[in-house]
C-alpha atoms as a PDB file:
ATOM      1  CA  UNK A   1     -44.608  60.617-136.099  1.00  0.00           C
ATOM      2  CA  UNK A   2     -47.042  57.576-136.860  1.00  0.00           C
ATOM      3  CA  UNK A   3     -49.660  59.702-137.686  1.00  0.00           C
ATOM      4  CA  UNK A   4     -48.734  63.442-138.755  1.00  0.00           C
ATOM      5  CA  UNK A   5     -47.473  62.266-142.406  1.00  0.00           C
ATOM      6  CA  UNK A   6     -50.961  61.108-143.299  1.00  0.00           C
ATOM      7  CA  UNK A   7     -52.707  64.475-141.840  1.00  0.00           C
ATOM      8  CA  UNK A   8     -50.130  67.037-143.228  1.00  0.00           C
ATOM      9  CA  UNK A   9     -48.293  65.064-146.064  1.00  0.00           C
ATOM     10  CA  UNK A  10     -44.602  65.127-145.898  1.00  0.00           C
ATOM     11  CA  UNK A  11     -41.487  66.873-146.312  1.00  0.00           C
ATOM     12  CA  UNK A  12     -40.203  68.552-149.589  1.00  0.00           C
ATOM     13  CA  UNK A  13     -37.438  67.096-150.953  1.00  0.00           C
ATOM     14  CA  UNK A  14     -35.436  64.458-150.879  1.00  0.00           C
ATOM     15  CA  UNK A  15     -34.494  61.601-148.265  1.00  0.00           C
ATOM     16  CA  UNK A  16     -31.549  60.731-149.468  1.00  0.00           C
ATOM     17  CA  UNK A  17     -29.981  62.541-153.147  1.00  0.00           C
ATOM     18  CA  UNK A  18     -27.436  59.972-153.572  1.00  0.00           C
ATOM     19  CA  UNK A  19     -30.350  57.185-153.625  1.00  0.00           C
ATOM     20  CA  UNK A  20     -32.500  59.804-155.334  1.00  0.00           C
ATOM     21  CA  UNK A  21     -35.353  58.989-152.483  1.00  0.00           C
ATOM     22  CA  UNK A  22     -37.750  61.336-151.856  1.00  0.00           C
ATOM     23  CA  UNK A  23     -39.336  62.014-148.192  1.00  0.00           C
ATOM     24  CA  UNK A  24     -43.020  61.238-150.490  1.00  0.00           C
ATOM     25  CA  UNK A  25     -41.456  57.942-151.961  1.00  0.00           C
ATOM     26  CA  UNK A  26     -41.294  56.716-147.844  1.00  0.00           C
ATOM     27  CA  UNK A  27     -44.410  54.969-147.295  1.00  0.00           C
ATOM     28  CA  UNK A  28     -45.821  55.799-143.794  1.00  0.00           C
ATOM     29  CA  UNK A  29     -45.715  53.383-141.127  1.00  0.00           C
ATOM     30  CA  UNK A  30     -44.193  49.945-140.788  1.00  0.00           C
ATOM     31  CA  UNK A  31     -43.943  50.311-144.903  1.00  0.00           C
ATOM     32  CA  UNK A  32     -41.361  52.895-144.296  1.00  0.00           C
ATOM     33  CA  UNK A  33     -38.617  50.281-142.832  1.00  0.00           C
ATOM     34  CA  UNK A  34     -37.513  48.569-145.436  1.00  0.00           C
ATOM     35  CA  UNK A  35     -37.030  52.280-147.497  1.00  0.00           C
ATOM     36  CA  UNK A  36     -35.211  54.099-145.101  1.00  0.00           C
ATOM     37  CA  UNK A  37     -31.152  53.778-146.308  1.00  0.00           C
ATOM     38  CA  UNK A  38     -28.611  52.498-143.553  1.00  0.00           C
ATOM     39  CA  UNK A  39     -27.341  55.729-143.592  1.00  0.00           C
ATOM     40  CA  UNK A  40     -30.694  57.047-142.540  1.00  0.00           C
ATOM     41  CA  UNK A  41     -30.972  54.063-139.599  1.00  0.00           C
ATOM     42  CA  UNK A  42     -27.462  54.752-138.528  1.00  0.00           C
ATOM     43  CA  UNK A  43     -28.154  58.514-138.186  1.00  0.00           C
ATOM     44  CA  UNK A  44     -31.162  57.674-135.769  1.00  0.00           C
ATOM     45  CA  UNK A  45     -29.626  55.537-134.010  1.00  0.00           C
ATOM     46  CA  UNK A  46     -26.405  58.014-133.754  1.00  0.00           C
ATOM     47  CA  UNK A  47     -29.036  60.830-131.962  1.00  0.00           C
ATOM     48  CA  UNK A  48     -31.000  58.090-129.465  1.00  0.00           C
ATOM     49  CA  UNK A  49     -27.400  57.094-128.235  1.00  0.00           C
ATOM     50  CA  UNK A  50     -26.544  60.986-127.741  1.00  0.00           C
ATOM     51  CA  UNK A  51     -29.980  61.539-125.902  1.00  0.00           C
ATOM     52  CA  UNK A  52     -28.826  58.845-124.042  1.00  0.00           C
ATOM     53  CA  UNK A  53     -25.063  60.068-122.528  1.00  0.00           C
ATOM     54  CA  UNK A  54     -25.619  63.515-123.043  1.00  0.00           C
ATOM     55  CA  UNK A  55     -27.020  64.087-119.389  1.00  0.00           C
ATOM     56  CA  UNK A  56     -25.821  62.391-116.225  1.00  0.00           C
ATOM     57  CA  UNK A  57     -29.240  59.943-115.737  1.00  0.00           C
ATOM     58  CA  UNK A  58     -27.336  58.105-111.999  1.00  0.00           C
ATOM     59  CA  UNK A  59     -29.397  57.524-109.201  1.00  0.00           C
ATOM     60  CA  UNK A  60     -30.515  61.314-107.325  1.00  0.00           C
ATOM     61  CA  UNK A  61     -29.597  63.574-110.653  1.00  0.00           C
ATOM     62  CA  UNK A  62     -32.290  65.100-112.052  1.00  0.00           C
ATOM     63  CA  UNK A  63     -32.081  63.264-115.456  1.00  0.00           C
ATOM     64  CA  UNK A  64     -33.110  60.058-113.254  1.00  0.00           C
ATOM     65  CA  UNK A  65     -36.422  61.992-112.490  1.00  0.00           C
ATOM     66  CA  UNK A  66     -36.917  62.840-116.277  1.00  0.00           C
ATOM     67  CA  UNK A  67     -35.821  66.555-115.562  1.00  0.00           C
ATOM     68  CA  UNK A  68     -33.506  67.121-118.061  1.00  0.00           C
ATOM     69  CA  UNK A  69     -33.473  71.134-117.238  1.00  0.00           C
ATOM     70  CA  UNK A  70     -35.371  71.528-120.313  1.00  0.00           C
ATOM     71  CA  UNK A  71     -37.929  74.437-118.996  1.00  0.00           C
ATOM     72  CA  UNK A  72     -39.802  75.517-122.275  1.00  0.00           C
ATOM     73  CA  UNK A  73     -42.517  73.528-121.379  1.00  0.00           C
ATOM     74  CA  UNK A  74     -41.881  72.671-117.855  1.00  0.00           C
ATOM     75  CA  UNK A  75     -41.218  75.161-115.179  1.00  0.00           C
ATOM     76  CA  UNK A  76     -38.968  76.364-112.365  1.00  0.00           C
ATOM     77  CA  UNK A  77     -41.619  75.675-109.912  1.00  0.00           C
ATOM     78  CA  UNK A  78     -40.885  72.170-108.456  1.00  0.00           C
ATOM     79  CA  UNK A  79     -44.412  71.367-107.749  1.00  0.00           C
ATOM     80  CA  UNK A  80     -45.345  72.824-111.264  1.00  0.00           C
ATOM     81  CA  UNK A  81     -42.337  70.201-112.961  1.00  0.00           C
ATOM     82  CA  UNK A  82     -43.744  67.292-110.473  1.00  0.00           C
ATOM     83  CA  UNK A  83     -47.089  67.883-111.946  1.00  0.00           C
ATOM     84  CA  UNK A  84     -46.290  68.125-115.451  1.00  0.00           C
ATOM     85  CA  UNK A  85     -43.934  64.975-115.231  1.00  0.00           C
ATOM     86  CA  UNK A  86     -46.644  62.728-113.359  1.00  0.00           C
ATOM     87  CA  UNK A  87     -48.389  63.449-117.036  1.00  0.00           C
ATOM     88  CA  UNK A  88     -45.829  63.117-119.134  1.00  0.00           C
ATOM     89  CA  UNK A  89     -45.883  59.463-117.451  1.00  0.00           C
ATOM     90  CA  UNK A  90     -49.102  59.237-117.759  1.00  0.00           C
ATOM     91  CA  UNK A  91     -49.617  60.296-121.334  1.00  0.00           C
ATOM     92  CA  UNK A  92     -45.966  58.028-121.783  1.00  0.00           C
ATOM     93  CA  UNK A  93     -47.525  54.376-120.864  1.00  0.00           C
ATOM     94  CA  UNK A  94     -50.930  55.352-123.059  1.00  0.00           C
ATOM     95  CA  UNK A  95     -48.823  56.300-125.888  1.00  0.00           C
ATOM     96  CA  UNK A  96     -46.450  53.413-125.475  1.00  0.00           C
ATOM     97  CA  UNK A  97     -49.632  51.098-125.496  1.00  0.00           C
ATOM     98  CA  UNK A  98     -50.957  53.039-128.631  1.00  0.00           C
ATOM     99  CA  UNK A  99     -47.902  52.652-130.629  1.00  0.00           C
ATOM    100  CA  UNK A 100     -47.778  48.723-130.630  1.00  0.00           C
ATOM    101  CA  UNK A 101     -51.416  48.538-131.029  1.00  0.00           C
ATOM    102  CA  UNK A 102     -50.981  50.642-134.038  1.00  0.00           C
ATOM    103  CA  UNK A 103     -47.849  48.506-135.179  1.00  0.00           C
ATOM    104  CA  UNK A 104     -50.541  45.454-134.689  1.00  0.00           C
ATOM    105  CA  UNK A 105     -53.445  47.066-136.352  1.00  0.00           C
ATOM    106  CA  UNK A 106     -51.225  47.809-139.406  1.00  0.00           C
ATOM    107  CA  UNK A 107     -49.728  44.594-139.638  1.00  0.00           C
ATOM    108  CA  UNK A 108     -53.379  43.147-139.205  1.00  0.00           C
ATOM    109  CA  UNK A 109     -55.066  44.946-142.002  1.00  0.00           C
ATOM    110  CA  UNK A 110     -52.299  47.010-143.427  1.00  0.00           C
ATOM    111  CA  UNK A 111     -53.131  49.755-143.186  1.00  0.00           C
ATOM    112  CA  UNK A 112     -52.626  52.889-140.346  1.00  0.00           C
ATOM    113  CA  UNK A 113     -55.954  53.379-139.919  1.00  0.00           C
ATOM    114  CA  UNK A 114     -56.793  50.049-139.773  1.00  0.00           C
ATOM    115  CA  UNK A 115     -59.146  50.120-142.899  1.00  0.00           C
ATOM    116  CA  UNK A 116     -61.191  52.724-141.400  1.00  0.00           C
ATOM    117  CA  UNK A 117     -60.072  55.102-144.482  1.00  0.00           C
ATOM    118  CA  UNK A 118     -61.425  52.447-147.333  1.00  0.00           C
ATOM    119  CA  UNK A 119     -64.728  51.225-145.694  1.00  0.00           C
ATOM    120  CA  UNK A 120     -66.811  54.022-146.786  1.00  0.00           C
ATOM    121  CA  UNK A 121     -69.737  51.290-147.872  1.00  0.00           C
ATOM    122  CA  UNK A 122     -69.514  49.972-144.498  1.00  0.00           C
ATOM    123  CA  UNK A 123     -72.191  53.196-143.550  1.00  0.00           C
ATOM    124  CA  UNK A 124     -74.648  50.791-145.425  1.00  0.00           C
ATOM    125  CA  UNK A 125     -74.817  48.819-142.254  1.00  0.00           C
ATOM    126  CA  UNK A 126     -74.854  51.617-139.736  1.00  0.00           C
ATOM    127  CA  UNK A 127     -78.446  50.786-139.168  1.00  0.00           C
ATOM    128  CA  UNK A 128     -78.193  46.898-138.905  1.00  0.00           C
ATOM    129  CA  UNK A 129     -79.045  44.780-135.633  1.00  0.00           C
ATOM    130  CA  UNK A 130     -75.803  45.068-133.330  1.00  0.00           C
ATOM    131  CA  UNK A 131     -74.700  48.183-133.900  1.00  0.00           C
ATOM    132  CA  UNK A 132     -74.676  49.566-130.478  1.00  0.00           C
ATOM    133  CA  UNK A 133     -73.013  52.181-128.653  1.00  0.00           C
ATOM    134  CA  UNK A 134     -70.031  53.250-127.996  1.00  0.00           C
ATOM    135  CA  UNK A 135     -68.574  51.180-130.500  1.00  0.00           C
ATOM    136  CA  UNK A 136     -71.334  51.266-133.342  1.00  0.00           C
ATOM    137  CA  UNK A 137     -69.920  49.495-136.445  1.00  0.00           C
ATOM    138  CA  UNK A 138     -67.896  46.711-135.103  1.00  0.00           C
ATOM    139  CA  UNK A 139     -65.584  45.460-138.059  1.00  0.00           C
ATOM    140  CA  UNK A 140     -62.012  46.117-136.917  1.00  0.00           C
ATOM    141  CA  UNK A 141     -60.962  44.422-139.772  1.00  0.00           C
ATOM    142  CA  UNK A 142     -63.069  45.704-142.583  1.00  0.00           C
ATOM    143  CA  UNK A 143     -64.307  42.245-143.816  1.00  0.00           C
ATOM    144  CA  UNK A 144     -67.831  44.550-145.271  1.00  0.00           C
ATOM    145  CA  UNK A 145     -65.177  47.402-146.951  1.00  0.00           C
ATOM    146  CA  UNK A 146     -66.839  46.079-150.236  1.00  0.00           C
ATOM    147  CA  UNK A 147     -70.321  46.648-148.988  1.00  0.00           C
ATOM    148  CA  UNK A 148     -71.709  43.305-150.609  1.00  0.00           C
ATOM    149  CA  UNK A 149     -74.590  42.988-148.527  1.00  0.00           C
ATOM    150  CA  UNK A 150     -74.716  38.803-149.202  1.00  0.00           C
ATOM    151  CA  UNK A 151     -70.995  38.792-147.581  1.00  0.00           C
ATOM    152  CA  UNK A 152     -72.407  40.383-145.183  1.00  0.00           C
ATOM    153  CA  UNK A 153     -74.787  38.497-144.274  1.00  0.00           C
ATOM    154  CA  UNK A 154     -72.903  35.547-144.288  1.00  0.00           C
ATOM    155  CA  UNK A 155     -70.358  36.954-141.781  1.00  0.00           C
ATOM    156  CA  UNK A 156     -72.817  38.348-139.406  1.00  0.00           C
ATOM    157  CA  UNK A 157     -74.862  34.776-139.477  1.00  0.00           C
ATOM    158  CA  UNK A 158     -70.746  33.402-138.593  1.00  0.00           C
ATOM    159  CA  UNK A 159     -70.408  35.707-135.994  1.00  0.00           C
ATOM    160  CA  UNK A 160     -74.348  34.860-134.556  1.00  0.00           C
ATOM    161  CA  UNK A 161     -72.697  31.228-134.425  1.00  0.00           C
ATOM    162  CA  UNK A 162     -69.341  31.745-133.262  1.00  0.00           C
ATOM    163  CA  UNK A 163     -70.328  34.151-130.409  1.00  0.00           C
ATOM    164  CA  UNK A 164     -73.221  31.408-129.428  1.00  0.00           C
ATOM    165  CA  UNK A 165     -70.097  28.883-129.103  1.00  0.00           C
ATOM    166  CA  UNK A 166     -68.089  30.719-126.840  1.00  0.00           C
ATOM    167  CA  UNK A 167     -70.841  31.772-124.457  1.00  0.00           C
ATOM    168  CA  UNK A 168     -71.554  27.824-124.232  1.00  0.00           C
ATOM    169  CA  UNK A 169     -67.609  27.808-124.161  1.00  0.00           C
ATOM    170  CA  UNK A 170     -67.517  30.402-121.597  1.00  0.00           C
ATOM    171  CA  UNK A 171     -69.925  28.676-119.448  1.00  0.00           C
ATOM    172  CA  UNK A 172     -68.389  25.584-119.322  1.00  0.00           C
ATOM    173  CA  UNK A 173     -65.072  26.737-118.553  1.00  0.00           C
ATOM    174  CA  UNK A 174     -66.804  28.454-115.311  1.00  0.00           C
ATOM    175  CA  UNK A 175     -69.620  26.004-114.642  1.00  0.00           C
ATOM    176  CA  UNK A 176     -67.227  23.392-112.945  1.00  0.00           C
ATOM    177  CA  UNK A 177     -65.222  25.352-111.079  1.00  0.00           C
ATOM    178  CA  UNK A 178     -68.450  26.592-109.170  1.00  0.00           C
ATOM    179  CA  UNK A 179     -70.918  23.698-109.138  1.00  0.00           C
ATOM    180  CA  UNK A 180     -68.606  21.054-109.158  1.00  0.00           C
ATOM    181  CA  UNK A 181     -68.753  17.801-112.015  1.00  0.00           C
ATOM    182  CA  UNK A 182     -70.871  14.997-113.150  1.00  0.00           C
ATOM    183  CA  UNK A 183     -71.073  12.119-110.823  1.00  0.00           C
ATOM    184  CA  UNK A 184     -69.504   8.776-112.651  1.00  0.00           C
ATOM    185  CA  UNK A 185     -67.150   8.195-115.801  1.00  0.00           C
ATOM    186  CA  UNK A 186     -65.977   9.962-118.674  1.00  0.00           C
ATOM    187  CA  UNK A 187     -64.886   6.518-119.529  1.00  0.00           C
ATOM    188  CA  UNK A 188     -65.015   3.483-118.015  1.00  0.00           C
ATOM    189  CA  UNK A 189     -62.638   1.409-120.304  1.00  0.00           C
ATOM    190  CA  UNK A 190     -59.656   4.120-119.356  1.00  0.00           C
ATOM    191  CA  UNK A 191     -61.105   4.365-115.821  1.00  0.00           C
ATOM    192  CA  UNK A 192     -61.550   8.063-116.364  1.00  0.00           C
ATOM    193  CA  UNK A 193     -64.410   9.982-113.891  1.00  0.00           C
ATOM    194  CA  UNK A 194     -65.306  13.590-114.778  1.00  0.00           C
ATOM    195  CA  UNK A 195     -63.737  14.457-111.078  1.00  0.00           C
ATOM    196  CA  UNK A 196     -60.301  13.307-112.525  1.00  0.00           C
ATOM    197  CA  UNK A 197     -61.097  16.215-115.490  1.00  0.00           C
ATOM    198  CA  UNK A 198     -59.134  19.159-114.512  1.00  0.00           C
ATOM    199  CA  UNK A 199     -60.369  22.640-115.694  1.00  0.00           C
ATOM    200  CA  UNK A 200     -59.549  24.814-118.082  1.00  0.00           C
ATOM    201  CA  UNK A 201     -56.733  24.133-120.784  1.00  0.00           C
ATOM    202  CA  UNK A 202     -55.558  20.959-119.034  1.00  0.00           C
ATOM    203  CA  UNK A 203     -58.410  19.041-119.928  1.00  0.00           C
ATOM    204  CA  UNK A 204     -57.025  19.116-123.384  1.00  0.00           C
ATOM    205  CA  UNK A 205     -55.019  15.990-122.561  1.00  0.00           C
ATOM    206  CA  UNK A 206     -57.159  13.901-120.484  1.00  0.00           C
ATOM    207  CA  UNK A 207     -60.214  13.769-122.667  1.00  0.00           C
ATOM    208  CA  UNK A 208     -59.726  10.428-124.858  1.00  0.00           C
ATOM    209  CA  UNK A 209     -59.317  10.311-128.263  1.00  0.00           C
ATOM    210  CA  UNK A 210     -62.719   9.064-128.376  1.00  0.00           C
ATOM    211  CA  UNK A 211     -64.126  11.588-126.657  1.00  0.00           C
ATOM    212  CA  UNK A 212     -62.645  14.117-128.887  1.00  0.00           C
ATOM    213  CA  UNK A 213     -64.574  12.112-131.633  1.00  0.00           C
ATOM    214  CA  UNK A 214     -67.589  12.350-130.309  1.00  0.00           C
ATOM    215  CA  UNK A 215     -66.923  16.436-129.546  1.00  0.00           C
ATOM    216  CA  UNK A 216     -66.185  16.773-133.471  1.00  0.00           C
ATOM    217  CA  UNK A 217     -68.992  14.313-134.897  1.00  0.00           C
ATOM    218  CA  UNK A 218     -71.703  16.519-132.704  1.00  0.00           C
ATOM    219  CA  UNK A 219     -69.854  19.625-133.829  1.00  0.00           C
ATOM    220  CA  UNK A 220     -70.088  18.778-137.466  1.00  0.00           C
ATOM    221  CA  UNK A 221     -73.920  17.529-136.771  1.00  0.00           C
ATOM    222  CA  UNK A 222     -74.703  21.080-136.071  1.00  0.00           C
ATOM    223  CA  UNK A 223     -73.007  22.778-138.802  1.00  0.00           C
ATOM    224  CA  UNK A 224     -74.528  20.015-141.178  1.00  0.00           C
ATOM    225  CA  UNK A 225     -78.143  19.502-139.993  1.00  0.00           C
ATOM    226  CA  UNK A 226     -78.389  23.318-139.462  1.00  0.00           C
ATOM    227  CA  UNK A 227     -77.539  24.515-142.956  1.00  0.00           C
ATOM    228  CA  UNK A 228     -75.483  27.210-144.032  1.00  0.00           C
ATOM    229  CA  UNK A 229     -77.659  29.548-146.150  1.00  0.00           C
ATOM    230  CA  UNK A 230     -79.455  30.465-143.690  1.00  0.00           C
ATOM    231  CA  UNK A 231     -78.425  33.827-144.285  1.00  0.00           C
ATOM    232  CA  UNK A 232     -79.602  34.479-147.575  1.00  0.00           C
ATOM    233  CA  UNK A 233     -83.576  34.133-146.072  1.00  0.00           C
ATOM    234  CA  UNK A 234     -82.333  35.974-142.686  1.00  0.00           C
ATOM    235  CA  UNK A 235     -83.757  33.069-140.900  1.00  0.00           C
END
């Protein structure tokens, strides 16, 4: 339903006649909320409540096994129905996790495909250092849809930068918790030893104000002594 309208268009027609909306004036996707009448909302919900307490769904009926006696595309074999209903669970929890990443990717970029449809010019980096398989392109958000090779540049000389933080960050989220701490203080006017430090997020609040100064003053030392054109020489 998510994804049929944009392969095969839509119905003829209209929605609703006294509104005068048409099925092709429905956007497709999240879009489509706001343009479906109450009428429309109040009809859906009318059918999920009579899926619902149409068929006896108690404990040890049928319905509470997902047989609903529907056999078009099951079968009156009850190995056959066990089989096909073990995939139809399957198929169910990888289609309920597709749906809300869908609903996310839309809201992210908007748009269903998440951009893929409108980054064309991206192919002008197919060939570019970290394009690797399986993936190949990585841009889930089309930042290079305009296929300005200087934003792109910049970005990928970001992402060099950011991804060399978070190994370091990576590291030194594990590093303690397997070879232990410095010896000594973090501070000796608050009485503070690295060994009272506790890992992870709780840190956050036992690192000193000062500390936190001198985290941000080496932070900006980097960004500032480094440069940040860099990318237009590809150095």
């Amino acid at each position: 339903g998510y994804i049929t309208p944009e392969l095969y268009g839509k119905f003829p027609g209209f929605l609703s006649p006294s509104l005068g909306i048409k099925f092709a004036d429905v956007p497709n996707g999240l879009g489509a909320i706001s343009k479906v009448p109450a009428a429309g909302w109040g009809q859906i919900i009318a059918y999920m409540a009579f899926c619902e307490v149409s068929s006896k769904q108690g404990p040890g009926t049928p319905g509470a096994a997902g047989d609903f006696g529907w056999k078009v595309l099951t079968s009156s074999n009850p190995a056959v129905v066990k089989s096909k209903l073990n995939s139809e669970l399957a198929n169910g929890r990888l289609a309920m996790i597709a749906i809300i990443g869908m609903f996310f990717q839309e809201g992210i970029t908007g748009d269903i495909w998440g951009g893929l449809a409108k980054t064309a010019k991206i192919f002008a980096f197919e060939n570019e250092r970290g394009v690797q398989e399986p993936i190949g392109f990585w841009d889930p958000l089309a930042l290079s849809s305009s296929g300005d090779v200087s934003t792109f540049k910049r970005r990928r000389t970001v992402e060099l930068k950011h991804g060399r933080i978070c190994m370091l960050a990576t590291m030194g989220y594990i590093t303690p918790e397997v070879t232990g701490k410095f010896p000594g203080y973090l501070s000796y006017s608050a009485n503070l030893k690295f060994a009272d430090v506790p890992n992870g997020l709780a840190a956050i609040s036992k690192v000193p104000a000062l500390g936190w100064a001198q985290v941000v003053a080496y932070a900006g030392f980097c960004e500032l002594s480094a440069g940040s054109d860099d990318w237009k020489t590809g150095t």
